[in-house]
PDB file of N, CA and C in Angstrom:
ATOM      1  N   UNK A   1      -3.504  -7.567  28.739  1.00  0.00           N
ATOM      2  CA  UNK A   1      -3.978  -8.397  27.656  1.00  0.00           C
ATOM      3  C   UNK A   1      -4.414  -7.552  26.458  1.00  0.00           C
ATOM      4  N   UNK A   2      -5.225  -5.948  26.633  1.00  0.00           N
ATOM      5  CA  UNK A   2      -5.028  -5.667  25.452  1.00  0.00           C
ATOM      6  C   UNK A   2      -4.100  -4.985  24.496  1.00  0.00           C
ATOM      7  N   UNK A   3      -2.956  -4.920  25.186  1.00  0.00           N
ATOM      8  CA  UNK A   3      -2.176  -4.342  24.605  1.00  0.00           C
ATOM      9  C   UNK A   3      -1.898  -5.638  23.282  1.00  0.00           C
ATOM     10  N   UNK A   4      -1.581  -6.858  23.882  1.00  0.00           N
ATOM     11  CA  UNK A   4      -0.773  -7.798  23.626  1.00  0.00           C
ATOM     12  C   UNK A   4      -2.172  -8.593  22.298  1.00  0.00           C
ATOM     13  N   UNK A   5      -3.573  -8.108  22.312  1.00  0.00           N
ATOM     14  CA  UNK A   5      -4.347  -8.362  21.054  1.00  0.00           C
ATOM     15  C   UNK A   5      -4.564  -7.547  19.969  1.00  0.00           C
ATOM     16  N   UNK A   6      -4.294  -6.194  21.115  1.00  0.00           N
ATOM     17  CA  UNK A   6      -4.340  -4.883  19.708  1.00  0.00           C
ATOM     18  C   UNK A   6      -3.142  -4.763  19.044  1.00  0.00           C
ATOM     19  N   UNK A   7      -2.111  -5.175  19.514  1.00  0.00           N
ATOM     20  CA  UNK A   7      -0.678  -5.514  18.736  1.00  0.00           C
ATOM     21  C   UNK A   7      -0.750  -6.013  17.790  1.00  0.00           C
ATOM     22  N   UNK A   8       0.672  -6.227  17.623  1.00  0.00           N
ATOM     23  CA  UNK A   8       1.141  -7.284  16.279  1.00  0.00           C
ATOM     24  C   UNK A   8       0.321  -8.267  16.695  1.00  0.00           C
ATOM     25  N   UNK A   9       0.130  -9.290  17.684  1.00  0.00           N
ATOM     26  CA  UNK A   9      -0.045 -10.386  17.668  1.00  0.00           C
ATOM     27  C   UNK A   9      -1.830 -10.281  16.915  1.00  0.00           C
ATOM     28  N   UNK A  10      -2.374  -9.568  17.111  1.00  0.00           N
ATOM     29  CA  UNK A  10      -3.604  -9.533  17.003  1.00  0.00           C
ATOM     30  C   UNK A  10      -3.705  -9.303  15.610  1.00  0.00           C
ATOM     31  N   UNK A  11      -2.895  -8.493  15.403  1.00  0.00           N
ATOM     32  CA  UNK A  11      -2.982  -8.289  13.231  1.00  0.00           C
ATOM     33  C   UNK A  11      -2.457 -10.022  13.087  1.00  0.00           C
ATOM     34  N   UNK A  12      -1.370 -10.670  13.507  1.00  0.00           N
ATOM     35  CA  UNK A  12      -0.951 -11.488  12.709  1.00  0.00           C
ATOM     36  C   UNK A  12      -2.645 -12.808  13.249  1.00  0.00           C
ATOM     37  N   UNK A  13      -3.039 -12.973  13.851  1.00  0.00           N
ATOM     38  CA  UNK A  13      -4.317 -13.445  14.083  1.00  0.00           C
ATOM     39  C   UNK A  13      -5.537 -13.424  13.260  1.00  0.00           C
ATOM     40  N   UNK A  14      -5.521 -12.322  12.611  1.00  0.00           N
ATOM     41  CA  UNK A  14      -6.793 -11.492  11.888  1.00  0.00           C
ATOM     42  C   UNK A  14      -6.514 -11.975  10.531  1.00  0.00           C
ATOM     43  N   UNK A  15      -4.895 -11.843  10.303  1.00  0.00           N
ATOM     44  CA  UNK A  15      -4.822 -12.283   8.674  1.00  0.00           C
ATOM     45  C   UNK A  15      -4.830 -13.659   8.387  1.00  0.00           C
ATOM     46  N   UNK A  16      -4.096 -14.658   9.624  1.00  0.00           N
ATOM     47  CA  UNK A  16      -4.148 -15.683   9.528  1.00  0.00           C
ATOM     48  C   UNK A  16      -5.789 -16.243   9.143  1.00  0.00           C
ATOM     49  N   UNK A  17      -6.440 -15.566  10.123  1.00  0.00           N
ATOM     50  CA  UNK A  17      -7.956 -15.998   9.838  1.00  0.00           C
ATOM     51  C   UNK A  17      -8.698 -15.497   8.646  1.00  0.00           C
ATOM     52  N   UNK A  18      -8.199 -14.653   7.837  1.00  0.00           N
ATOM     53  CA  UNK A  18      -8.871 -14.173   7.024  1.00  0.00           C
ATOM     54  C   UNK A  18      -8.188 -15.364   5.750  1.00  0.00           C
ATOM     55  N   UNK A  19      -6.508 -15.773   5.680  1.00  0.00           N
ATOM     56  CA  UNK A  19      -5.799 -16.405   4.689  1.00  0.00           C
ATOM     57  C   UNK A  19      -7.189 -17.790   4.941  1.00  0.00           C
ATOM     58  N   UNK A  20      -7.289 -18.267   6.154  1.00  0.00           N
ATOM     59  CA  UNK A  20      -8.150 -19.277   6.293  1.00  0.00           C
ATOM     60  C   UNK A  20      -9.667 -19.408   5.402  1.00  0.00           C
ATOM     61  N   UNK A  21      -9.826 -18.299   5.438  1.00  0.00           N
ATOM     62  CA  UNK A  21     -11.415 -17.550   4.977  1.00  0.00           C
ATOM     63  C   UNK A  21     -11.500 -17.742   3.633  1.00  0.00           C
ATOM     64  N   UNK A  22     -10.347 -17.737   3.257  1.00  0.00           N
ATOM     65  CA  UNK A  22     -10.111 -17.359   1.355  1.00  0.00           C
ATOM     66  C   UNK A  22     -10.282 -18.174   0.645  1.00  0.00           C
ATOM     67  N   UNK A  23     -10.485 -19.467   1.177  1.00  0.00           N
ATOM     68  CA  UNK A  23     -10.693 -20.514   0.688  1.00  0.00           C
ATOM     69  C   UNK A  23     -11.988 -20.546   0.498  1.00  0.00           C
ATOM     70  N   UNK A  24     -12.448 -20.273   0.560  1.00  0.00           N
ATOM     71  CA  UNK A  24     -15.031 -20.378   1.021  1.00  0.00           C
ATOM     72  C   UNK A  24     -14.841 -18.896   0.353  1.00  0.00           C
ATOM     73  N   UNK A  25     -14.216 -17.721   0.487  1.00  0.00           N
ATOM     74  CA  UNK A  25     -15.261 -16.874  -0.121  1.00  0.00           C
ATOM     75  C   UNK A  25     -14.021 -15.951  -1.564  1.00  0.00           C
ATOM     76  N   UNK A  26     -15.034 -15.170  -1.436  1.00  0.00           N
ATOM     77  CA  UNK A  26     -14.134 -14.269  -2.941  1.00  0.00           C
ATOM     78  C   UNK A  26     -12.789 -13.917  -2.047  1.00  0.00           C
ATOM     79  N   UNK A  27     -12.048 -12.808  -2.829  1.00  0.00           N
ATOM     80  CA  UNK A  27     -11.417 -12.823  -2.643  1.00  0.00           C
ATOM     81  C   UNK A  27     -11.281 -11.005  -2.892  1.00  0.00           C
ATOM     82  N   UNK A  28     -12.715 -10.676  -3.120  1.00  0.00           N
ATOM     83  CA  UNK A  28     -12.877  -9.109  -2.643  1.00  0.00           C
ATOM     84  C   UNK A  28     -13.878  -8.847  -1.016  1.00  0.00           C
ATOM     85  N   UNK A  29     -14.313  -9.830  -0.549  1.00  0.00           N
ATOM     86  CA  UNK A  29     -14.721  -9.387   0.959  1.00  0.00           C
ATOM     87  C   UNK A  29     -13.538 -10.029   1.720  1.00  0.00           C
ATOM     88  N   UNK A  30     -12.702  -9.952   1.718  1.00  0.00           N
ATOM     89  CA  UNK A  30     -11.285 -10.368   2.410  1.00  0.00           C
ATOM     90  C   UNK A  30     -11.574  -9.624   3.699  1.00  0.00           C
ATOM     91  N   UNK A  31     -11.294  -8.112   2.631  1.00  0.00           N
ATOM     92  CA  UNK A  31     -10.870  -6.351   3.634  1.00  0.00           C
ATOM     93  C   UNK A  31     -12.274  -6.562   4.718  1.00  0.00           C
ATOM     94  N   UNK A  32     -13.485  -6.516   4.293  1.00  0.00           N
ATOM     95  CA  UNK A  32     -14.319  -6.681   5.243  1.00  0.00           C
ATOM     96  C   UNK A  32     -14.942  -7.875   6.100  1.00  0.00           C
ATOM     97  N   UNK A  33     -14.014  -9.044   5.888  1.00  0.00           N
ATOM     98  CA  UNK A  33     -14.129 -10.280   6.840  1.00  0.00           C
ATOM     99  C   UNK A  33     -12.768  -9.977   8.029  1.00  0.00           C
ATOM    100  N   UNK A  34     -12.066  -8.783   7.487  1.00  0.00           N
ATOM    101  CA  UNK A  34     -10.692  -8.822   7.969  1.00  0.00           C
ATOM    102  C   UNK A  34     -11.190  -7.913   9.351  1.00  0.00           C
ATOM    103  N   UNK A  35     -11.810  -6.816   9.032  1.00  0.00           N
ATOM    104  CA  UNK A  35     -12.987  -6.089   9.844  1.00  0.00           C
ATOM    105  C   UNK A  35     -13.748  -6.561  10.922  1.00  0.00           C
ATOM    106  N   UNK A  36     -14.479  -7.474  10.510  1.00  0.00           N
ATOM    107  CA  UNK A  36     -15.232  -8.253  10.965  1.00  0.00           C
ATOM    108  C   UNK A  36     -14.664  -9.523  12.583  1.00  0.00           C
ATOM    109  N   UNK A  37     -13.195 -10.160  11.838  1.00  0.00           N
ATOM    110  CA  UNK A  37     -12.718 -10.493  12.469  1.00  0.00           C
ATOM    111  C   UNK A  37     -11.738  -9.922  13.968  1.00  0.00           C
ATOM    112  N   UNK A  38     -11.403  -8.705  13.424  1.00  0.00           N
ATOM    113  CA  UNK A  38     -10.896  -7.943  14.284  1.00  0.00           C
ATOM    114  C   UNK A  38     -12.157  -7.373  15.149  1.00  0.00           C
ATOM    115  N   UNK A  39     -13.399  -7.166  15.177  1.00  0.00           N
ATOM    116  CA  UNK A  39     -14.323  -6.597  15.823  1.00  0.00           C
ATOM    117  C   UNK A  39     -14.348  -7.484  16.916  1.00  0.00           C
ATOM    118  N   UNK A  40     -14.866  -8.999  16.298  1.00  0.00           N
ATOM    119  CA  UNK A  40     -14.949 -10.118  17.196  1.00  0.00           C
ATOM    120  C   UNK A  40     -13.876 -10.735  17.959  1.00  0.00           C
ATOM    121  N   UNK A  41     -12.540 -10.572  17.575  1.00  0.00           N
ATOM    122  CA  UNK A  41     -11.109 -10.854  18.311  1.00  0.00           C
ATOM    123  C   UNK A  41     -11.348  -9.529  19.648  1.00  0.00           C
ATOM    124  N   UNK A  42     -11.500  -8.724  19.274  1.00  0.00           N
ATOM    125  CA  UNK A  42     -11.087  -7.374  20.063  1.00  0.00           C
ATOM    126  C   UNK A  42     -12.469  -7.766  21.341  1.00  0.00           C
ATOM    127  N   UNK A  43     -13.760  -7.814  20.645  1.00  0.00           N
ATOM    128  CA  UNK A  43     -14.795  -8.145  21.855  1.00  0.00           C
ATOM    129  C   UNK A  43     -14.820  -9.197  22.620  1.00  0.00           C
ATOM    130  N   UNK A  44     -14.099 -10.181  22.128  1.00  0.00           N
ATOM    131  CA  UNK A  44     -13.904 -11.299  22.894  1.00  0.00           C
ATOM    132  C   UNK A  44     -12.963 -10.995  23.700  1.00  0.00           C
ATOM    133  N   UNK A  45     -11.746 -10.588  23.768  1.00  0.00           N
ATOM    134  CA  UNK A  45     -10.861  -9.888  25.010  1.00  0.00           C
ATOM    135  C   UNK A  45     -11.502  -9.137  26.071  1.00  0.00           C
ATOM    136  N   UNK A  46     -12.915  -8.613  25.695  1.00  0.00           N
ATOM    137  CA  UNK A  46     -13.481  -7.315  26.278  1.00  0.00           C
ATOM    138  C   UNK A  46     -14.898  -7.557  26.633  1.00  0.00           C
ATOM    139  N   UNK A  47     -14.823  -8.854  26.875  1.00  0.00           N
ATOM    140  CA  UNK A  47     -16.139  -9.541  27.433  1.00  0.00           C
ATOM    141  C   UNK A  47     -16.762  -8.493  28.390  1.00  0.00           C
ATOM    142  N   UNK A  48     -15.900  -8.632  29.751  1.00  0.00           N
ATOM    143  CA  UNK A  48     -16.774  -7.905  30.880  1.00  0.00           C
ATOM    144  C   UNK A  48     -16.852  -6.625  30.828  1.00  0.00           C
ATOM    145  N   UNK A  49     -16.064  -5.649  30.514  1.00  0.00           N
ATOM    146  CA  UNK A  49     -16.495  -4.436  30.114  1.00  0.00           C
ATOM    147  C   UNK A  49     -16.232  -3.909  29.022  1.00  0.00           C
ATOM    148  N   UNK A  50     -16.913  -4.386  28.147  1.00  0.00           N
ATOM    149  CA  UNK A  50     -16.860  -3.841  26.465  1.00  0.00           C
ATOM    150  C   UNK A  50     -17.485  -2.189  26.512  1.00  0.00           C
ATOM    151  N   UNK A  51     -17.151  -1.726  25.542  1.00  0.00           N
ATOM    152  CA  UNK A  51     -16.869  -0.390  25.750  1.00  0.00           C
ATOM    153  C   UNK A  51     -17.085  -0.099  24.249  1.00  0.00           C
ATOM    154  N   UNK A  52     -17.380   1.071  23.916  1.00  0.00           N
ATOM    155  CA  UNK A  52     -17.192   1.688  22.324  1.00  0.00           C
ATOM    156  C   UNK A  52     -15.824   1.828  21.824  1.00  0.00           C
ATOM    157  N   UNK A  53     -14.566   1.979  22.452  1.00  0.00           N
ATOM    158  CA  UNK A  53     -13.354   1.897  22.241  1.00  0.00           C
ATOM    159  C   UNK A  53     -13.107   0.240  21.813  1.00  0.00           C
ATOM    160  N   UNK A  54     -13.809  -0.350  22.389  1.00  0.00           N
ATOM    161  CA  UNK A  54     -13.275  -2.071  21.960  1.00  0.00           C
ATOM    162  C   UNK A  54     -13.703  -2.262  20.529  1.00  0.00           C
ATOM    163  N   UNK A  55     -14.932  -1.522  20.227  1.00  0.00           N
ATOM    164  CA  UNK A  55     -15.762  -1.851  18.620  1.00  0.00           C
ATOM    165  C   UNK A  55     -14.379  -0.860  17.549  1.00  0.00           C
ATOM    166  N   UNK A  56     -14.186   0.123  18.004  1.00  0.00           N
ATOM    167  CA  UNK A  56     -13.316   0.842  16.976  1.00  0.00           C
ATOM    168  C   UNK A  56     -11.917   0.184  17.271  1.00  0.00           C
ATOM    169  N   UNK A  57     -11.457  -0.433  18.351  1.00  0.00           N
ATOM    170  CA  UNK A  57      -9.546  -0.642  18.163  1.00  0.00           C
ATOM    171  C   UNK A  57     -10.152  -2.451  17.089  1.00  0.00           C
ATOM    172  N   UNK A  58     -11.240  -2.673  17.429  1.00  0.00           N
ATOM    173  CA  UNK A  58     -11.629  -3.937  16.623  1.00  0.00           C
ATOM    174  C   UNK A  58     -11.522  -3.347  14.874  1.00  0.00           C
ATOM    175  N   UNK A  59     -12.321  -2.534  14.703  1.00  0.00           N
ATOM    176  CA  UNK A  59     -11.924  -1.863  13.392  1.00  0.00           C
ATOM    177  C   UNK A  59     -10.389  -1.577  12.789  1.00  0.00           C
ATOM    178  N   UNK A  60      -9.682  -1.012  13.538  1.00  0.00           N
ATOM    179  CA  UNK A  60      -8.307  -0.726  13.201  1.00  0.00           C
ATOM    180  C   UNK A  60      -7.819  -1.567  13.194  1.00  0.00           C
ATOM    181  N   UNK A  61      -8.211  -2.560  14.093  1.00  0.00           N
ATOM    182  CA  UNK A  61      -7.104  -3.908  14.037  1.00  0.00           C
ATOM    183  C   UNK A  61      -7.347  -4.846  12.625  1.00  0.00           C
ATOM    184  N   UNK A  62      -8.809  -4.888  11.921  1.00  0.00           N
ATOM    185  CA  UNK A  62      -9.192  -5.421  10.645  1.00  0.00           C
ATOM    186  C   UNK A  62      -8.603  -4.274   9.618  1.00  0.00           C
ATOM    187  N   UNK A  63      -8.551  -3.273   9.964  1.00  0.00           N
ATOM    188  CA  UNK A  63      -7.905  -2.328   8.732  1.00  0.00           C
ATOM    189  C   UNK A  63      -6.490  -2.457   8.547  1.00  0.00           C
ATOM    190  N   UNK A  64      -5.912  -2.520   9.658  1.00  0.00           N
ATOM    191  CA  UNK A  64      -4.666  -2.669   9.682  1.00  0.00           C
ATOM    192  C   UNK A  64      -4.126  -4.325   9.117  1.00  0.00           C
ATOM    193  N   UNK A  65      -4.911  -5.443   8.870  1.00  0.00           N
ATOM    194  CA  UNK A  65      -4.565  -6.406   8.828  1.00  0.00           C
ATOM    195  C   UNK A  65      -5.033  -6.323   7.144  1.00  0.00           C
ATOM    196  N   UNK A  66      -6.442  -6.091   6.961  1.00  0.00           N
ATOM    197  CA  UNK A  66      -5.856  -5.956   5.297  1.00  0.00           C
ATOM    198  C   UNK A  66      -5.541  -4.859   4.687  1.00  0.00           C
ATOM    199  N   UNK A  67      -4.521  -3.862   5.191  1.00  0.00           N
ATOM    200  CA  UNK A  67      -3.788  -3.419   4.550  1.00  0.00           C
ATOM    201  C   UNK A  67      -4.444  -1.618   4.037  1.00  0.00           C
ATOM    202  N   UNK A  68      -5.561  -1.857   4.511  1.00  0.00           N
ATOM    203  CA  UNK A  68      -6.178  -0.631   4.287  1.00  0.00           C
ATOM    204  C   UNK A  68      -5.798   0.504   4.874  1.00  0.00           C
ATOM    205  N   UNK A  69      -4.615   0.554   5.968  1.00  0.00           N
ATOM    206  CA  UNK A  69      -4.228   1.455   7.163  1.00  0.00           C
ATOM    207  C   UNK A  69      -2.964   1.723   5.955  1.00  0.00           C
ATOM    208  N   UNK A  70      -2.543   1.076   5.237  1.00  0.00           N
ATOM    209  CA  UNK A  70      -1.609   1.593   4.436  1.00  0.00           C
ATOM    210  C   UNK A  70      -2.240   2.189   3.391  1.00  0.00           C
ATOM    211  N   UNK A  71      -2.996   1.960   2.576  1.00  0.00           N
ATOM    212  CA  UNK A  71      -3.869   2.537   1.716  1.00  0.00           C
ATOM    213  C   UNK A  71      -4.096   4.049   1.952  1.00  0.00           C
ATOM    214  N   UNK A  72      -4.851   4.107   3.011  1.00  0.00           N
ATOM    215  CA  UNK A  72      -5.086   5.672   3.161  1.00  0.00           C
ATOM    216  C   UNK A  72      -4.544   6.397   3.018  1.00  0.00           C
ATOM    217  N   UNK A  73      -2.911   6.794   3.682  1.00  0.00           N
ATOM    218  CA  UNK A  73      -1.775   7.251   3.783  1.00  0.00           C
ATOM    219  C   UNK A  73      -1.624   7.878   2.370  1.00  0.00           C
TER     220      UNK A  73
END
């Protein structure tokens, strides 16, 4: 299962929820609702043994969804 949330499926999840989001807020805390969402997607998979690896692939998975994983580069 986490392969299959830290994946694609899990970016296309994060943005969907963030496109949802955009409606209620600006449209510069996107990147960090995108964050946010991926923290809480990723810990919710990782209920019974959450781990410090679940808080950071939660990070990458919000970076990677708005676009910030391309940015850096």
């Amino acid at each position: 299962m986490d392969t299959l949330i830290y994946g694609f499926p899990g970016t296309l999840i994060v943005i969907g929820l963030v496109q949802l989001a955009k409606k209620y807020i600006e449209n510069r805390w996107s990147p960090l609702l995108a964050i946010i969402f991926g923290i809480i997607l990723v810990s919710l998979t990782n209920y019974e043994n959450w781990t410090p690896e679940a808080l950071v692939g939660g990070i990458v998975l919000g970076l990677v969804s708005s676009g910030f994983w391309d940015f850096s580069k």
